[in-house]
Protein backbone atom coordinates (compact mmCIF):
# COMPACT_ATOMS: atom_id res chain seq x y z
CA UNK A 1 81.29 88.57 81.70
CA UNK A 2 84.90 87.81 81.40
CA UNK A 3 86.65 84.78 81.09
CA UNK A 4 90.09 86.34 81.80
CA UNK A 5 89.56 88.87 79.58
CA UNK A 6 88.60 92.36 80.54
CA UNK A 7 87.75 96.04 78.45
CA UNK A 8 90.74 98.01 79.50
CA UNK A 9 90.04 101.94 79.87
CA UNK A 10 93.50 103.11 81.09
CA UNK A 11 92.13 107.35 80.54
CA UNK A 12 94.40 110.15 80.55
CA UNK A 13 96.78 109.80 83.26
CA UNK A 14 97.74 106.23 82.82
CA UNK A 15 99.61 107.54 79.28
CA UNK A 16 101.15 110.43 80.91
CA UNK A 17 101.39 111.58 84.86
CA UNK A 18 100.31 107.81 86.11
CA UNK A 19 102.73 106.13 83.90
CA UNK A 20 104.19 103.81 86.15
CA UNK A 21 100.65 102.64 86.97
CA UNK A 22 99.64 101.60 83.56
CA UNK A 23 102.52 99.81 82.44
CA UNK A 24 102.50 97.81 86.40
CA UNK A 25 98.83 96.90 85.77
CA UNK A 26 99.36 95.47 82.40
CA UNK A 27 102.45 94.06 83.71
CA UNK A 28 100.32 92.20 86.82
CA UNK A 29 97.95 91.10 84.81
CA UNK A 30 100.03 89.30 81.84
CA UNK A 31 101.77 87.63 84.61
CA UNK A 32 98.80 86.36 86.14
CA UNK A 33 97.64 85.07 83.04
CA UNK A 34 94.88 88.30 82.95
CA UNK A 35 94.22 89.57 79.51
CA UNK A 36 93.50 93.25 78.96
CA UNK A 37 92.15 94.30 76.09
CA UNK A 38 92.39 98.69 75.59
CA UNK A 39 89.61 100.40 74.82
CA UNK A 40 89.51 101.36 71.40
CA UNK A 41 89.27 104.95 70.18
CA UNK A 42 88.49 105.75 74.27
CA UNK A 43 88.06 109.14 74.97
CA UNK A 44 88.43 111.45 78.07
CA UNK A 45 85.97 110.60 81.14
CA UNK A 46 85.46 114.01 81.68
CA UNK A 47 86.65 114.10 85.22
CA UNK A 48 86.95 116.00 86.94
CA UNK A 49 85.65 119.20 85.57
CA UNK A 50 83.06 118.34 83.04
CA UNK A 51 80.22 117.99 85.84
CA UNK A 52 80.07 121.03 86.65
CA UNK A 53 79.94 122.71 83.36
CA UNK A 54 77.38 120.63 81.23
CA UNK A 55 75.27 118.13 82.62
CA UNK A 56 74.89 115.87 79.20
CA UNK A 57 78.32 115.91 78.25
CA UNK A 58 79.04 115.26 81.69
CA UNK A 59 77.49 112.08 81.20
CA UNK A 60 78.03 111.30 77.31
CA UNK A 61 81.39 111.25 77.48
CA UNK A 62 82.18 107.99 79.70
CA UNK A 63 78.77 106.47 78.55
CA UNK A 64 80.30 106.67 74.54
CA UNK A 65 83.40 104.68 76.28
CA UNK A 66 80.81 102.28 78.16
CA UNK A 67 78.91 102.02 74.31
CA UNK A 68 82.82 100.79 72.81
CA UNK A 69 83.55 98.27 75.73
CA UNK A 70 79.50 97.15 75.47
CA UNK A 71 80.60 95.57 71.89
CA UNK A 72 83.35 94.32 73.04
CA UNK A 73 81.47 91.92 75.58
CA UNK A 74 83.96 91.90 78.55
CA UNK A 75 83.62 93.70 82.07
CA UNK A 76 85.28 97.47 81.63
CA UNK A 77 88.02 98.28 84.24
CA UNK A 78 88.69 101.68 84.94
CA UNK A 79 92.16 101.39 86.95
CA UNK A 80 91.92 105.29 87.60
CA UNK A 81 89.43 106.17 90.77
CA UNK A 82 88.24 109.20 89.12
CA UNK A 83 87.48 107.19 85.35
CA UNK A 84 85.70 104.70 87.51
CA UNK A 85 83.05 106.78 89.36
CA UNK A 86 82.65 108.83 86.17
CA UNK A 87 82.05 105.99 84.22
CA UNK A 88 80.78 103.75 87.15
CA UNK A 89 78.17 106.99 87.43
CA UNK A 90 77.25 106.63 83.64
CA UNK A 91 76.28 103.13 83.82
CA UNK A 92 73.98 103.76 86.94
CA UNK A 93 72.56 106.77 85.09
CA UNK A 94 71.19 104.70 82.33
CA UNK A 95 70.42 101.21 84.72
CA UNK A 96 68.08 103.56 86.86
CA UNK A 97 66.71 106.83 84.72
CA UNK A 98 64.86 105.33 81.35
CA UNK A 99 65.10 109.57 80.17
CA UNK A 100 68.35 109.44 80.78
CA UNK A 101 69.42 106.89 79.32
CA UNK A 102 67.18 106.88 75.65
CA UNK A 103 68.65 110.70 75.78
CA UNK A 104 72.51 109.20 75.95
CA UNK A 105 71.44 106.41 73.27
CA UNK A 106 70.09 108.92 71.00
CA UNK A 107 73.57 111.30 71.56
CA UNK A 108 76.07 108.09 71.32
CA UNK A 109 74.02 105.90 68.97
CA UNK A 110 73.90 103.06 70.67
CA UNK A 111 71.54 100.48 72.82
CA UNK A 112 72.28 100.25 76.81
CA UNK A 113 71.95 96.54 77.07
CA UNK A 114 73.74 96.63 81.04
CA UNK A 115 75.70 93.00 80.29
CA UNK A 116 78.77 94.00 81.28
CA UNK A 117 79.86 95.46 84.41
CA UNK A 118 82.32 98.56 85.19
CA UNK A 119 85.05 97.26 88.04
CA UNK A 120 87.60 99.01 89.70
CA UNK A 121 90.98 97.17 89.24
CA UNK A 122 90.87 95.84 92.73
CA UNK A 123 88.14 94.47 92.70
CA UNK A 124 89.24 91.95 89.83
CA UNK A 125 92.20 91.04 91.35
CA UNK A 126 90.26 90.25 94.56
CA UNK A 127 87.14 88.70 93.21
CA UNK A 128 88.38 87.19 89.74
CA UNK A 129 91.56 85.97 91.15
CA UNK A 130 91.72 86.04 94.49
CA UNK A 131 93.97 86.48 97.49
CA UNK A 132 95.26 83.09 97.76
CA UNK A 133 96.12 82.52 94.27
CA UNK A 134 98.20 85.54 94.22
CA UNK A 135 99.68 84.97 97.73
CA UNK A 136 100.83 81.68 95.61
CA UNK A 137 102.23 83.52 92.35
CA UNK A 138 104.59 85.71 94.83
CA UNK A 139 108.47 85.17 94.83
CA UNK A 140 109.83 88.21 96.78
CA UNK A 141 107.34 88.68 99.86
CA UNK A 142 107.47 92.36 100.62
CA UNK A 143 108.72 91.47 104.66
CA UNK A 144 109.37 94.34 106.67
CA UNK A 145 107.34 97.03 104.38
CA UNK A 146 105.34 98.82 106.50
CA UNK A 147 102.29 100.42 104.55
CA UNK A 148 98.72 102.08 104.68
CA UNK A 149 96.36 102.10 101.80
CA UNK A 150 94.84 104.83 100.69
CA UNK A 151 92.01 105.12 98.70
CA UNK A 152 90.85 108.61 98.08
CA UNK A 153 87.08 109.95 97.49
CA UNK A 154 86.07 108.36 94.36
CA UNK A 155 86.67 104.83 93.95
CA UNK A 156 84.35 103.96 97.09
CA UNK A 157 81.70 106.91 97.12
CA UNK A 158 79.21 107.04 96.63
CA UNK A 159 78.73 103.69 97.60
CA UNK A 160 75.12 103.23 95.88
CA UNK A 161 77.20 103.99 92.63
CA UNK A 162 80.24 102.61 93.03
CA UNK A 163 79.29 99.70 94.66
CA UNK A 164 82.67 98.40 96.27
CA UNK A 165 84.35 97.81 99.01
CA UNK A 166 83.22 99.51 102.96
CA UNK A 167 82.98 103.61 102.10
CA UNK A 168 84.10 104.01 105.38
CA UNK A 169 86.72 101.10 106.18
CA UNK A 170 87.38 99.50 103.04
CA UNK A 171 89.68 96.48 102.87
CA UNK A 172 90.27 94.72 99.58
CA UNK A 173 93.57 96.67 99.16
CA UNK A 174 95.27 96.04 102.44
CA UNK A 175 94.00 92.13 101.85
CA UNK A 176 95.98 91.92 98.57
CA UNK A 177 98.77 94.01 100.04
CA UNK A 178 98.94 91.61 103.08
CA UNK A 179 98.95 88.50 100.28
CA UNK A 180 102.05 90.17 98.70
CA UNK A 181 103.75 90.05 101.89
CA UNK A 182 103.32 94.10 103.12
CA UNK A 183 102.54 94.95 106.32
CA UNK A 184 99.62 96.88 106.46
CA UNK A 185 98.97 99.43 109.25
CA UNK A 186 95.34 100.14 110.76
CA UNK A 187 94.77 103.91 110.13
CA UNK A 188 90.92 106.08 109.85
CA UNK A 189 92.54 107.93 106.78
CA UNK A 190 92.39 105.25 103.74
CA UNK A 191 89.18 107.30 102.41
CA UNK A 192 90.06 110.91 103.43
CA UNK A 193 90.33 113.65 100.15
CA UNK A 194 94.24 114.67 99.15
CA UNK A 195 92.10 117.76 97.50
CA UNK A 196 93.18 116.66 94.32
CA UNK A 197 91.14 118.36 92.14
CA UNK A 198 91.90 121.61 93.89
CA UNK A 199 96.28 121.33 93.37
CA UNK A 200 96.32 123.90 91.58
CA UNK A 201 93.77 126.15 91.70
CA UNK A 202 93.89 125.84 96.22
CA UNK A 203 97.85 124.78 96.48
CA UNK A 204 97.76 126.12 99.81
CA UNK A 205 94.59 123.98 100.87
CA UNK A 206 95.77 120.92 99.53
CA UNK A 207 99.41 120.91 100.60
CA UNK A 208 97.76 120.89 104.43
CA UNK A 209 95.45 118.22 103.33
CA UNK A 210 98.49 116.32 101.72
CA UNK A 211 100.66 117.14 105.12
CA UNK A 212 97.80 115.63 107.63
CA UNK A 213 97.77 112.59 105.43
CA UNK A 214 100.97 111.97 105.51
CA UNK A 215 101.42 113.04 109.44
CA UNK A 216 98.95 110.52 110.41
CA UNK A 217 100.29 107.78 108.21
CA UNK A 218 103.83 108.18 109.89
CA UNK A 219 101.29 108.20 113.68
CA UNK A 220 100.22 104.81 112.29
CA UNK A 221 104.17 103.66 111.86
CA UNK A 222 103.62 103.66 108.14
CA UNK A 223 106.56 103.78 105.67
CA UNK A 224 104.44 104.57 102.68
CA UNK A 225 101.57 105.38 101.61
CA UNK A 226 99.81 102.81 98.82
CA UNK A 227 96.84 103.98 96.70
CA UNK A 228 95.01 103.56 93.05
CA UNK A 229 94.02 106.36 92.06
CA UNK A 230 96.61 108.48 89.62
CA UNK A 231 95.08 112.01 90.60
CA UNK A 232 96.00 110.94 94.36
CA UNK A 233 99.31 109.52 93.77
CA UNK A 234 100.60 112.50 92.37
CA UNK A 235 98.96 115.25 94.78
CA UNK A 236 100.63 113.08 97.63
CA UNK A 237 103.77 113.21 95.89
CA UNK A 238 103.74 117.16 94.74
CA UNK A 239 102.42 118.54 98.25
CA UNK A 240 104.18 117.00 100.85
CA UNK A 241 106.45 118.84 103.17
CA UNK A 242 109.91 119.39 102.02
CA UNK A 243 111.89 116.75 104.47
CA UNK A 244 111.06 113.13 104.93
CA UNK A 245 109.05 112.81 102.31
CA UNK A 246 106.78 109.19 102.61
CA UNK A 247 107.04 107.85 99.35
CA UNK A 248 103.99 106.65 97.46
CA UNK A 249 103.42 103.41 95.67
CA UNK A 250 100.60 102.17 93.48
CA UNK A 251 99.36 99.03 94.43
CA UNK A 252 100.52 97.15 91.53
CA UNK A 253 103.49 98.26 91.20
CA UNK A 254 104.07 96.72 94.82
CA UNK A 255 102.11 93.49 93.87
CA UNK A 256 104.29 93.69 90.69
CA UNK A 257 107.64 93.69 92.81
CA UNK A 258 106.41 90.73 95.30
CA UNK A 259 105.38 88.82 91.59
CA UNK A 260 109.17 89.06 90.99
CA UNK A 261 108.29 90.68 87.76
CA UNK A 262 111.50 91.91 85.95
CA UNK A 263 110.52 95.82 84.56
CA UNK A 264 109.76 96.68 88.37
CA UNK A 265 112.95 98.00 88.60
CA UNK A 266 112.01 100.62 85.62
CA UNK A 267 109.34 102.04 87.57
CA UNK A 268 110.84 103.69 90.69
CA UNK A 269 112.59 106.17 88.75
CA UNK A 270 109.66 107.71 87.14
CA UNK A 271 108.22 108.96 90.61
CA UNK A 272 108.60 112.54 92.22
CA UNK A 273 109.84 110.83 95.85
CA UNK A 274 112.18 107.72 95.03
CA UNK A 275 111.37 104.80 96.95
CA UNK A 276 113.99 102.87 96.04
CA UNK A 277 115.99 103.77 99.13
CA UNK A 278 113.45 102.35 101.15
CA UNK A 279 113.14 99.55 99.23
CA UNK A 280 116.98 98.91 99.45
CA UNK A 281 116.81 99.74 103.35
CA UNK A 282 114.73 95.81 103.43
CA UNK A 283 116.43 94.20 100.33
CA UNK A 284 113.71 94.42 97.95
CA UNK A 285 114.84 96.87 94.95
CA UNK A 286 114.12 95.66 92.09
């Protein structure tokens, strides 16, 4: 259920590395007339180390967030891909393994009741609102941005848990890009892994992951790379080559800057690559 109102789960990074992905998503969504309401006392999803060091907690910890939102009676969004298929992977646990799930109710103290629904935040925006409507709510069409979205492992796999989008050539963010006026590029890398979890324990790895990425994105004619996840964002950022660097954009924050909403403006400078001479190169700074 939600009525325009949603559980909002915005996990570890959107208060600290994803910043500028938080406060664009609430931004986005008060201007659309979306309400988010935070999670209270939310706790870490456990992602994306607790799997493979204890299998209960593993699961206990986004199902205790699932419990909060469950009382709260509106769909959960997890903007962050990772929160979503750890929490996403919680509510399938307990909707498909009775064990499971009495186990987790008997941990948490709660009831499973499976009334709500855990979303991914593009999948509001496209279902719940809508291409069209937004295309309507846009005063500064993004012309002449030329884009690719990216979408990383975990918010589309695996798809008989997350239960969104194509795994293999998913769409909904090029369709909203596209209704805030972005180009968007064709390209066979939108669900490839940045290595993310591996920055820092496989630099070396993951800075050729992060360089193929970003070759392949310039091969499609791209000028930046758009994605949701927060663990993405920032590998892309940290690990590309040292010269001509692709900047890379949530997807809000460019939905945000087609919106004409003012605090856009604030957001460039809190990323490792500044866009903002791109943005100036086709007159849309903020």
């Amino acid at each position: 259920m939600n009525n325009g109102t949603y559980s909002y789960y915005p996990g570890c990074s959107l208060h600290s590395t994803g910043l500028e992905y938080g406060l664009s998503t609430q931004a986005v969504f008060q201007h659309l007339g979306l309400r988010l309401v935070e999670v209270p006392e939310w706790n870490c999803c456990g992602a994306s180390s607790a799997h493979a060091l204890d299998r209960q907690l593993a699961a206990a910890l986004p199902a205790r967030n699932l419990a909060i939102a469950q009382s709260a009676g509106y769909d959960l969004i997890a903007p962050c891909a990772a929160c979503f298929n750890r929490i996403k992977g919680a509510d399938y646990l307990m909707r498909t393994n009775p064990e499971a799930r009495a186990e987790l109710e008997d941990l948490i103290g709660f009831q499973f009741s499976g009334e709500i629904a855990v979303r991914p935040l593009l999948a509001v925006l496209r279902e719940d609102y809508g291409t069209q409507r937004l295309a309507d709510q846009v005063r500064k069409p993004l012309e002449g941005l030329k884009v690719v979205p990216y979408y990383g492992c975990l918010l589309v796999r695996p798809p008989h848990i997350t239960q969104f989008d194509d795994p293999e050539n998913p769409r909904v963010m090029g369709e909203l890009l596209e209704a805030a006026g972005a180009q968007v590029l064709p390209w066979s890398y939108a669900t490839e892994c940045c290595g993310g979890s591996l920055s820092l324990s496989r630099s070396g790895l993951v800075k050729d992951l992060v360089g193929k990425l970003a070759w392949h994105a310039r091969e499609a004619g791209a000028e930046a790379i758009v994605t949701a996840c927060p663990l993405c964002q920032v590998n892309l950022e940290m690990r590309q080559a040292e010269r001509d660097k692709l900047p890379i954009f949530y997807f809000t924050e460019l939905i945000g800057l087609a919106l004409g909403i003012p605090e856009a403006a604030k957001w460039w400078k809190k990323h490792l690559i500044d866009p903002r001479p791109l943005l100036s190169s086709l007159g849309l700074a903020g």
